[in-house]
PDB file of N, CA and C in Angstrom:
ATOM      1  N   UNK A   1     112.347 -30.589  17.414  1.00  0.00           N
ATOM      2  CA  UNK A   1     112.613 -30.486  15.991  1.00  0.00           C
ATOM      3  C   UNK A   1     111.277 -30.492  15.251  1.00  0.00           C
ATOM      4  N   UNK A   2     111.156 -29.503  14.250  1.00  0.00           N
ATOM      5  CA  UNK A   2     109.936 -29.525  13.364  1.00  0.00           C
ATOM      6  C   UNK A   2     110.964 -29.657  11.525  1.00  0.00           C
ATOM      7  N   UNK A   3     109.344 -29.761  10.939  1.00  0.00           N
ATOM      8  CA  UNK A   3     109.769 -30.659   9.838  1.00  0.00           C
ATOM      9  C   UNK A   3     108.304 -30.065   9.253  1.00  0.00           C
ATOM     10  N   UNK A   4     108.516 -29.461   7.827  1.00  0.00           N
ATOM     11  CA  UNK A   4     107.711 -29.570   7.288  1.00  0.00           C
ATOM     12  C   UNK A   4     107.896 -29.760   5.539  1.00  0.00           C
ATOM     13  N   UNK A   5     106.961 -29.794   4.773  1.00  0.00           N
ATOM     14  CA  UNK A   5     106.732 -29.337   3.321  1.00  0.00           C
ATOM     15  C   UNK A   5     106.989 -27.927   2.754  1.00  0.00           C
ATOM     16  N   UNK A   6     107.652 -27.624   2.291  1.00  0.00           N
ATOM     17  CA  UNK A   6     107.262 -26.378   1.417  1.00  0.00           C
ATOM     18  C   UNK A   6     107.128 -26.277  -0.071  1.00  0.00           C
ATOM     19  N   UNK A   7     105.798 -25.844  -0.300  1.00  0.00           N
ATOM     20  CA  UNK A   7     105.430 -25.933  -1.683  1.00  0.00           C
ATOM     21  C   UNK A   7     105.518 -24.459  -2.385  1.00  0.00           C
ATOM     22  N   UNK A   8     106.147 -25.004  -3.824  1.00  0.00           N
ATOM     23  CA  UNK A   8     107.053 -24.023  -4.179  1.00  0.00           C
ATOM     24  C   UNK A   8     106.528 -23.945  -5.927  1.00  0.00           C
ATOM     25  N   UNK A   9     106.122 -22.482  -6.233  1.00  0.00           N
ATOM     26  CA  UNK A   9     105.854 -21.927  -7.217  1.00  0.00           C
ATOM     27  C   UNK A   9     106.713 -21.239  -8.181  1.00  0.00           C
ATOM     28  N   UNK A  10     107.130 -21.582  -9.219  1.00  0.00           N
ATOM     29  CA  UNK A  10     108.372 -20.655  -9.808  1.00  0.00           C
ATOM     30  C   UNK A  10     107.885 -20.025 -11.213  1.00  0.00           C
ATOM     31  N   UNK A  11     108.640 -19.372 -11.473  1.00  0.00           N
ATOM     32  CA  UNK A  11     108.671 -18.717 -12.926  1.00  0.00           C
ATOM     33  C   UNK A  11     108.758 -19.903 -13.917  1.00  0.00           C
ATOM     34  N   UNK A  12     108.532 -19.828 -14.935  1.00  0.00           N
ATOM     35  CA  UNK A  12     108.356 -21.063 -16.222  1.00  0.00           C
ATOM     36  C   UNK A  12     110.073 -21.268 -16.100  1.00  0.00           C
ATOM     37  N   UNK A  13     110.159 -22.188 -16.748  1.00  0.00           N
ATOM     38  CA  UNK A  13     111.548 -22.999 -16.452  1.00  0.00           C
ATOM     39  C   UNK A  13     112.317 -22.649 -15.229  1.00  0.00           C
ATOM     40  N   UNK A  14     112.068 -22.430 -14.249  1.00  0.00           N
ATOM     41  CA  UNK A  14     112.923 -21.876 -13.308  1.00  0.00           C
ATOM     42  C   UNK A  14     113.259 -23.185 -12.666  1.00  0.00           C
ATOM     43  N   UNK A  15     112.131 -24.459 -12.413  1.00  0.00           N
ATOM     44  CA  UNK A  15     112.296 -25.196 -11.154  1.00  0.00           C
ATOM     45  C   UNK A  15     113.027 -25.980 -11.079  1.00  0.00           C
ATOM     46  N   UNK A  16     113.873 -26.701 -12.081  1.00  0.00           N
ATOM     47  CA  UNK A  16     115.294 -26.993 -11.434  1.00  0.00           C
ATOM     48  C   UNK A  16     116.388 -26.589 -11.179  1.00  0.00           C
ATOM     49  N   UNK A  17     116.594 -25.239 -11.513  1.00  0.00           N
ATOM     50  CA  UNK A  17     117.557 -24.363 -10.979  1.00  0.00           C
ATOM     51  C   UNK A  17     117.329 -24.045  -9.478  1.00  0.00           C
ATOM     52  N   UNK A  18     115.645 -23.365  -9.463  1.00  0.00           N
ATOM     53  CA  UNK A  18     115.413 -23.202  -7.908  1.00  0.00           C
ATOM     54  C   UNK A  18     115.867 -24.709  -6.982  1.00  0.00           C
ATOM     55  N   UNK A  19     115.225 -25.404  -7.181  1.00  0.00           N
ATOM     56  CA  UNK A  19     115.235 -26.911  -6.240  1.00  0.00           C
ATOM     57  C   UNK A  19     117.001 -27.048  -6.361  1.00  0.00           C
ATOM     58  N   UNK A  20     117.693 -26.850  -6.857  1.00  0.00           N
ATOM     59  CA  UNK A  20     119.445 -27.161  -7.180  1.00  0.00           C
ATOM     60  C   UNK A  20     119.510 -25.813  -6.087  1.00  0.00           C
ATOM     61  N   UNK A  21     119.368 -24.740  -6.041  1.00  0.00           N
ATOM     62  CA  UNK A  21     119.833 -23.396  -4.969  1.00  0.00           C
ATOM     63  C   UNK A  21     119.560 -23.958  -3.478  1.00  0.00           C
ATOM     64  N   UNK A  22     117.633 -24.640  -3.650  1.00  0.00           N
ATOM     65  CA  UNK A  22     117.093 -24.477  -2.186  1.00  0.00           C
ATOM     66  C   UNK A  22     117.517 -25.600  -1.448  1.00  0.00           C
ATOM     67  N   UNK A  23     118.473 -26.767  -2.340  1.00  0.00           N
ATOM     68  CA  UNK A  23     118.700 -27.865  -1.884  1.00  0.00           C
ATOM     69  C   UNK A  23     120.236 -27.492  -1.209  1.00  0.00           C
ATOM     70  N   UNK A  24     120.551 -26.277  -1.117  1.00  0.00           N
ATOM     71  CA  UNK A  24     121.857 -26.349  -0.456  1.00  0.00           C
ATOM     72  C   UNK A  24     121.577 -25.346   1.001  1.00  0.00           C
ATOM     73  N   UNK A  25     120.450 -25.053   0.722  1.00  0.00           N
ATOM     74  CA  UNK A  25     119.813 -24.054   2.254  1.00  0.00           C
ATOM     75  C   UNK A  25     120.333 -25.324   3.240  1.00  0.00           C
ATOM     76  N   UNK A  26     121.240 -24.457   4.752  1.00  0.00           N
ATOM     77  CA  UNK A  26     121.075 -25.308   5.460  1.00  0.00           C
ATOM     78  C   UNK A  26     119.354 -25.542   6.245  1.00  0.00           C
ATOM     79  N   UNK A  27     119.291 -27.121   6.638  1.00  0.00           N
ATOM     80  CA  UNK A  27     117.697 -27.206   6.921  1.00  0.00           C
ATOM     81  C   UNK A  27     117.073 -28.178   5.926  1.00  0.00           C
ATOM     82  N   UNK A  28     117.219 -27.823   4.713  1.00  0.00           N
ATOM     83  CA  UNK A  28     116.605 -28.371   3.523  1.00  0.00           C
ATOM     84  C   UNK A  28     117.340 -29.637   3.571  1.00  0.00           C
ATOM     85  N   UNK A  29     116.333 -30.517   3.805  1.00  0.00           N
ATOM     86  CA  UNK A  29     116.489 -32.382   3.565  1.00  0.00           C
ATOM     87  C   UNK A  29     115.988 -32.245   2.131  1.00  0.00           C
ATOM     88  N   UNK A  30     115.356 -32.043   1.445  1.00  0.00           N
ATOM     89  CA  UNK A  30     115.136 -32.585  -0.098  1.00  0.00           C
ATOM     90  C   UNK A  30     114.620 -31.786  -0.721  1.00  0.00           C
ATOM     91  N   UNK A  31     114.338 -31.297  -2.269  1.00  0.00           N
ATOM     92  CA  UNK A  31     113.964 -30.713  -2.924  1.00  0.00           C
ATOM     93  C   UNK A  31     114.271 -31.729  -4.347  1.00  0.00           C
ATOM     94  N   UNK A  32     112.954 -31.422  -4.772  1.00  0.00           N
ATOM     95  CA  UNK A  32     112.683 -32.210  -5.832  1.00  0.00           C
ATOM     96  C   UNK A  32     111.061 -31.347  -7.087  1.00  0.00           C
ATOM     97  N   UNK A  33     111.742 -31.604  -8.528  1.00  0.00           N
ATOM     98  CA  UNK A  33     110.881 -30.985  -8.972  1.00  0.00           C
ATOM     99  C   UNK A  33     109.798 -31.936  -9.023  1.00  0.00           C
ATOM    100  N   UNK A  34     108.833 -31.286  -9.446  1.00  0.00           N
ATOM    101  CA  UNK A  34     107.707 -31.801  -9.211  1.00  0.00           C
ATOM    102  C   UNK A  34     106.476 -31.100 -10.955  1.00  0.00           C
ATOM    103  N   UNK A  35     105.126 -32.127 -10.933  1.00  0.00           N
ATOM    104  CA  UNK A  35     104.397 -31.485 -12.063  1.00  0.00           C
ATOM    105  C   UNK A  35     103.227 -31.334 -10.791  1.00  0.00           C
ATOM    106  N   UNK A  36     102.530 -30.483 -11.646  1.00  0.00           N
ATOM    107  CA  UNK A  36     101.419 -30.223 -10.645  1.00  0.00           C
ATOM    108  C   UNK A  36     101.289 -28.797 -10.268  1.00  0.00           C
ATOM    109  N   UNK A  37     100.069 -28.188  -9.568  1.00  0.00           N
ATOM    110  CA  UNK A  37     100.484 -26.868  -9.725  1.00  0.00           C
ATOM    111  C   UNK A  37     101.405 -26.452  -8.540  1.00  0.00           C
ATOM    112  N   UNK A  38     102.068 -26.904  -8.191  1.00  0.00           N
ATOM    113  CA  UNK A  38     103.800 -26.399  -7.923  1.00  0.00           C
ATOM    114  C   UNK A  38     104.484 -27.152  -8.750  1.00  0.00           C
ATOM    115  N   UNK A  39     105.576 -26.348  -8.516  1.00  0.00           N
ATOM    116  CA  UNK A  39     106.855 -26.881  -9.631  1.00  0.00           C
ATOM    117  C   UNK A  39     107.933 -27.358  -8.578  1.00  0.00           C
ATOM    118  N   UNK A  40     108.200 -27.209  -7.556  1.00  0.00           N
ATOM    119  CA  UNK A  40     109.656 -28.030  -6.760  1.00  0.00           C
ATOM    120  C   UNK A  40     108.646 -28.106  -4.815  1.00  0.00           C
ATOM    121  N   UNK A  41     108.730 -29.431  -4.681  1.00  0.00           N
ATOM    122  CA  UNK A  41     108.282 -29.770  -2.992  1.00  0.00           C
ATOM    123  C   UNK A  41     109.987 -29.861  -2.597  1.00  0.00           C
ATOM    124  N   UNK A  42     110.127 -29.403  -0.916  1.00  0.00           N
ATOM    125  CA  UNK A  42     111.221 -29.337  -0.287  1.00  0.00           C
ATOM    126  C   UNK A  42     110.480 -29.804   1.291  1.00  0.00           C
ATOM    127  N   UNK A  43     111.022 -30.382   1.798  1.00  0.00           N
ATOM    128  CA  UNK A  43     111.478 -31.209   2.727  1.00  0.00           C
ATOM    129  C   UNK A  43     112.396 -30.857   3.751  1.00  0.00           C
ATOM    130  N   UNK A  44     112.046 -29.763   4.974  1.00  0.00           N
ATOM    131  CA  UNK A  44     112.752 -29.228   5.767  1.00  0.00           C
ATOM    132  C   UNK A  44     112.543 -29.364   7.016  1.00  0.00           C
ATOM    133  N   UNK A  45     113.151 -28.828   7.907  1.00  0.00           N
ATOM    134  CA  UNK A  45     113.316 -29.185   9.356  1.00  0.00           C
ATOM    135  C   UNK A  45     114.451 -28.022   9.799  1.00  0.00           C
ATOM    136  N   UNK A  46     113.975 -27.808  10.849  1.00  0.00           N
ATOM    137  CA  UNK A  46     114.384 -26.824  11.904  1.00  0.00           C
ATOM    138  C   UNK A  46     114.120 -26.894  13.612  1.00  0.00           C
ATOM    139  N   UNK A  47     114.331 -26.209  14.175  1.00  0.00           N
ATOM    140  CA  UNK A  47     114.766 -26.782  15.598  1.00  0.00           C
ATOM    141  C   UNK A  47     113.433 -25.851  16.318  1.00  0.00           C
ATOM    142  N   UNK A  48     112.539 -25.037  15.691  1.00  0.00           N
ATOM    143  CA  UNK A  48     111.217 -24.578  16.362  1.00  0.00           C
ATOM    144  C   UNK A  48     110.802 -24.028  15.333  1.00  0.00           C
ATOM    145  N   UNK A  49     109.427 -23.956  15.288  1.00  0.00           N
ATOM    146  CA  UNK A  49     108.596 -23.601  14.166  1.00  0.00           C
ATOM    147  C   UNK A  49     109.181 -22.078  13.882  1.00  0.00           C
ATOM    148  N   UNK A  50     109.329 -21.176  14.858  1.00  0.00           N
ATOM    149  CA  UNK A  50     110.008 -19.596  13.997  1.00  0.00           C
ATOM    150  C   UNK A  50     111.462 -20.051  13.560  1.00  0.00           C
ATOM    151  N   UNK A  51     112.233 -20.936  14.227  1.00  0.00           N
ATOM    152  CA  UNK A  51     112.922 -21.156  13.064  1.00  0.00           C
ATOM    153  C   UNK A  51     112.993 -21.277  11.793  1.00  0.00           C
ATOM    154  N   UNK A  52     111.951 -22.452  11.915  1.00  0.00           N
ATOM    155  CA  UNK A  52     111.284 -22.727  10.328  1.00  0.00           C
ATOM    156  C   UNK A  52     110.856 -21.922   9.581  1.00  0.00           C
ATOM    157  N   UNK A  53     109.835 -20.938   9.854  1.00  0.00           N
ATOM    158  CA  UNK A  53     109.617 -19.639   9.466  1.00  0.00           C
ATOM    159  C   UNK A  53     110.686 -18.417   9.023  1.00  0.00           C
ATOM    160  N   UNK A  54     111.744 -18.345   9.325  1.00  0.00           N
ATOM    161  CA  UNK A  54     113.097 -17.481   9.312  1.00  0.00           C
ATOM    162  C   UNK A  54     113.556 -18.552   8.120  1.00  0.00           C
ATOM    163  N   UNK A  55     113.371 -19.257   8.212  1.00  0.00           N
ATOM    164  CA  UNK A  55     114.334 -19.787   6.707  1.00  0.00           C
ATOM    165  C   UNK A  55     113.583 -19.917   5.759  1.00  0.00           C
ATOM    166  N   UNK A  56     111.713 -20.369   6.147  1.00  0.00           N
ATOM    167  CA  UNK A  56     111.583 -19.866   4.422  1.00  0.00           C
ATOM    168  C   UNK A  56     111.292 -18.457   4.074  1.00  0.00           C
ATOM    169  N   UNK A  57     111.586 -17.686   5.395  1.00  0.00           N
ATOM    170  CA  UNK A  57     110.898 -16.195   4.893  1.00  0.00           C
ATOM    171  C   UNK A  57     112.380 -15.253   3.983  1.00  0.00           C
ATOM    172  N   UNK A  58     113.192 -15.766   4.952  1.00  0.00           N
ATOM    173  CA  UNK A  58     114.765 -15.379   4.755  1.00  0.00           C
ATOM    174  C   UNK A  58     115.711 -15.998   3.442  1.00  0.00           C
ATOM    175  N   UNK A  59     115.870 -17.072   3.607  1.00  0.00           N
ATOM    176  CA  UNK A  59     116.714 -17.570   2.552  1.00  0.00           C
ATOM    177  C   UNK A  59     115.499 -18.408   1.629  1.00  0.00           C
ATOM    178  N   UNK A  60     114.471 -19.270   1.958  1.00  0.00           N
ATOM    179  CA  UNK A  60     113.832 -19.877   0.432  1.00  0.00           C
ATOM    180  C   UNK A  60     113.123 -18.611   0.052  1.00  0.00           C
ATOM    181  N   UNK A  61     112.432 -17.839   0.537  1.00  0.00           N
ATOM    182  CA  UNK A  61     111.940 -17.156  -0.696  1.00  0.00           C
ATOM    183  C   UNK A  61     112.820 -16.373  -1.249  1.00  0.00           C
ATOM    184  N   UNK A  62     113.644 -16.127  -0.890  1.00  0.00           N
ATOM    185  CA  UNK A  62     114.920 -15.321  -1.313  1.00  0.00           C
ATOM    186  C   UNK A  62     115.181 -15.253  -3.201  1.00  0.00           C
ATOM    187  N   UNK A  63     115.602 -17.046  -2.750  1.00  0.00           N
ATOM    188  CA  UNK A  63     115.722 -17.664  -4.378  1.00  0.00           C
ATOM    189  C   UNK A  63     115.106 -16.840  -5.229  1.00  0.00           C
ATOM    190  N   UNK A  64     116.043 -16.467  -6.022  1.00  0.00           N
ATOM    191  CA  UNK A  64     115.442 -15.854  -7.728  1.00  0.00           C
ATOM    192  C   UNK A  64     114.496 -16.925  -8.717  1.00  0.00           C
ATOM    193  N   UNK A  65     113.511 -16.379  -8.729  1.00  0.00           N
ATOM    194  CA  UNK A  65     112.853 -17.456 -10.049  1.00  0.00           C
ATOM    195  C   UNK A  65     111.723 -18.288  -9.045  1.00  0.00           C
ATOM    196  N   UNK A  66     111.297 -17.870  -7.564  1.00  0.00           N
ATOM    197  CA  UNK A  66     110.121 -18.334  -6.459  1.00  0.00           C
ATOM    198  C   UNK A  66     109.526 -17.227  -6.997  1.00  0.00           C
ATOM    199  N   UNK A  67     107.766 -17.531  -6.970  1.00  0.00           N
ATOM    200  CA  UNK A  67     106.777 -16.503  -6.877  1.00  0.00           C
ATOM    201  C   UNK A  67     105.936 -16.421  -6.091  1.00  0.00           C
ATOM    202  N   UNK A  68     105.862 -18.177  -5.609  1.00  0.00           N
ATOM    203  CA  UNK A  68     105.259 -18.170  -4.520  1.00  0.00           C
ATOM    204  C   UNK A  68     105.624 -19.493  -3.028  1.00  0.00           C
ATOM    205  N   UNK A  69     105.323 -19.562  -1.753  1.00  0.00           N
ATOM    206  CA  UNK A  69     105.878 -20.805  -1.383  1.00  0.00           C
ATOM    207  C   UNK A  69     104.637 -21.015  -0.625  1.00  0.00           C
ATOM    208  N   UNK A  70     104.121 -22.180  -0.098  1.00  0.00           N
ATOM    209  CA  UNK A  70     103.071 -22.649   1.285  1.00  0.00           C
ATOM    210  C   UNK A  70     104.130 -23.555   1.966  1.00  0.00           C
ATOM    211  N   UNK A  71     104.278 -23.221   3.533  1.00  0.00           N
ATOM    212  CA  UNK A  71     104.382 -24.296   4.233  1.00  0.00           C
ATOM    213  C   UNK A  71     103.826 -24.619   5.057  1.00  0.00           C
ATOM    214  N   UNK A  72     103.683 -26.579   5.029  1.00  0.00           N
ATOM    215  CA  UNK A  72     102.762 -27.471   5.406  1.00  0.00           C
ATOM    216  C   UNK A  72     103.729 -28.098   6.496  1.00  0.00           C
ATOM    217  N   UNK A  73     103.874 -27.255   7.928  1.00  0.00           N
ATOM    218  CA  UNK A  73     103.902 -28.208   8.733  1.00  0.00           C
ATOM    219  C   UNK A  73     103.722 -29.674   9.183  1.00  0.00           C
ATOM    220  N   UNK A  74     104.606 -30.587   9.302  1.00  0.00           N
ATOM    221  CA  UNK A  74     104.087 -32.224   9.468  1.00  0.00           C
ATOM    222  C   UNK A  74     103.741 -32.268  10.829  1.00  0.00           C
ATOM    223  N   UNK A  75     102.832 -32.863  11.108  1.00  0.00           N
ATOM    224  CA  UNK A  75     102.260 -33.114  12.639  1.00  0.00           C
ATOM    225  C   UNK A  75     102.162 -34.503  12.727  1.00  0.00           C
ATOM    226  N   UNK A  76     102.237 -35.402  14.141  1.00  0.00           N
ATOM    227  CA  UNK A  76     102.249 -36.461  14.203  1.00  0.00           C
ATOM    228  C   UNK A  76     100.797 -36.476  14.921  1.00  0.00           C
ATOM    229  N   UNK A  77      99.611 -37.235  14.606  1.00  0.00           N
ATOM    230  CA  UNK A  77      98.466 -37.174  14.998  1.00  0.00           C
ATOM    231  C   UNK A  77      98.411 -38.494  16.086  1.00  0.00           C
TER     232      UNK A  77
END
């Protein structure tokens, strides 16, 4: 199982609508808006990293009102 961050850029007022859509992706443990230069962090997990990759390439960027996303893999050091 992997687990990472995805940091999430939206259109002006968009980010609690987005974080309310991306919080029902299956995968997505949390989404929460945020200030800073992103507007909503999400909290996901998937069962291999191209998994992980297929869902934010597929369904989070999908979301109407994303312009941009980074994801920050969690690693246990």
């Amino acid at each position: 199982m992997v687990q990472a961050y995805v940091l999430i850029q939206t259109e002006v007022g968009k980010a609690s609508t987005v974080a309310e859509i991306v919080s029902k992706i299956p995968g997505v443990i949390q989404a929460e808006d945020v200030t800073g230069p992103y507007d909503v962090i999400v909290r996901a997990r998937a069962e291999t990293m191209d998994d992980l990759g297929r869902m934010v390439v597929a369904k989070v960027q999908q979301v109407e009102g994303i312009t941009r996303t980074l994801t920050c893999p969690i690693v246990h050091l």
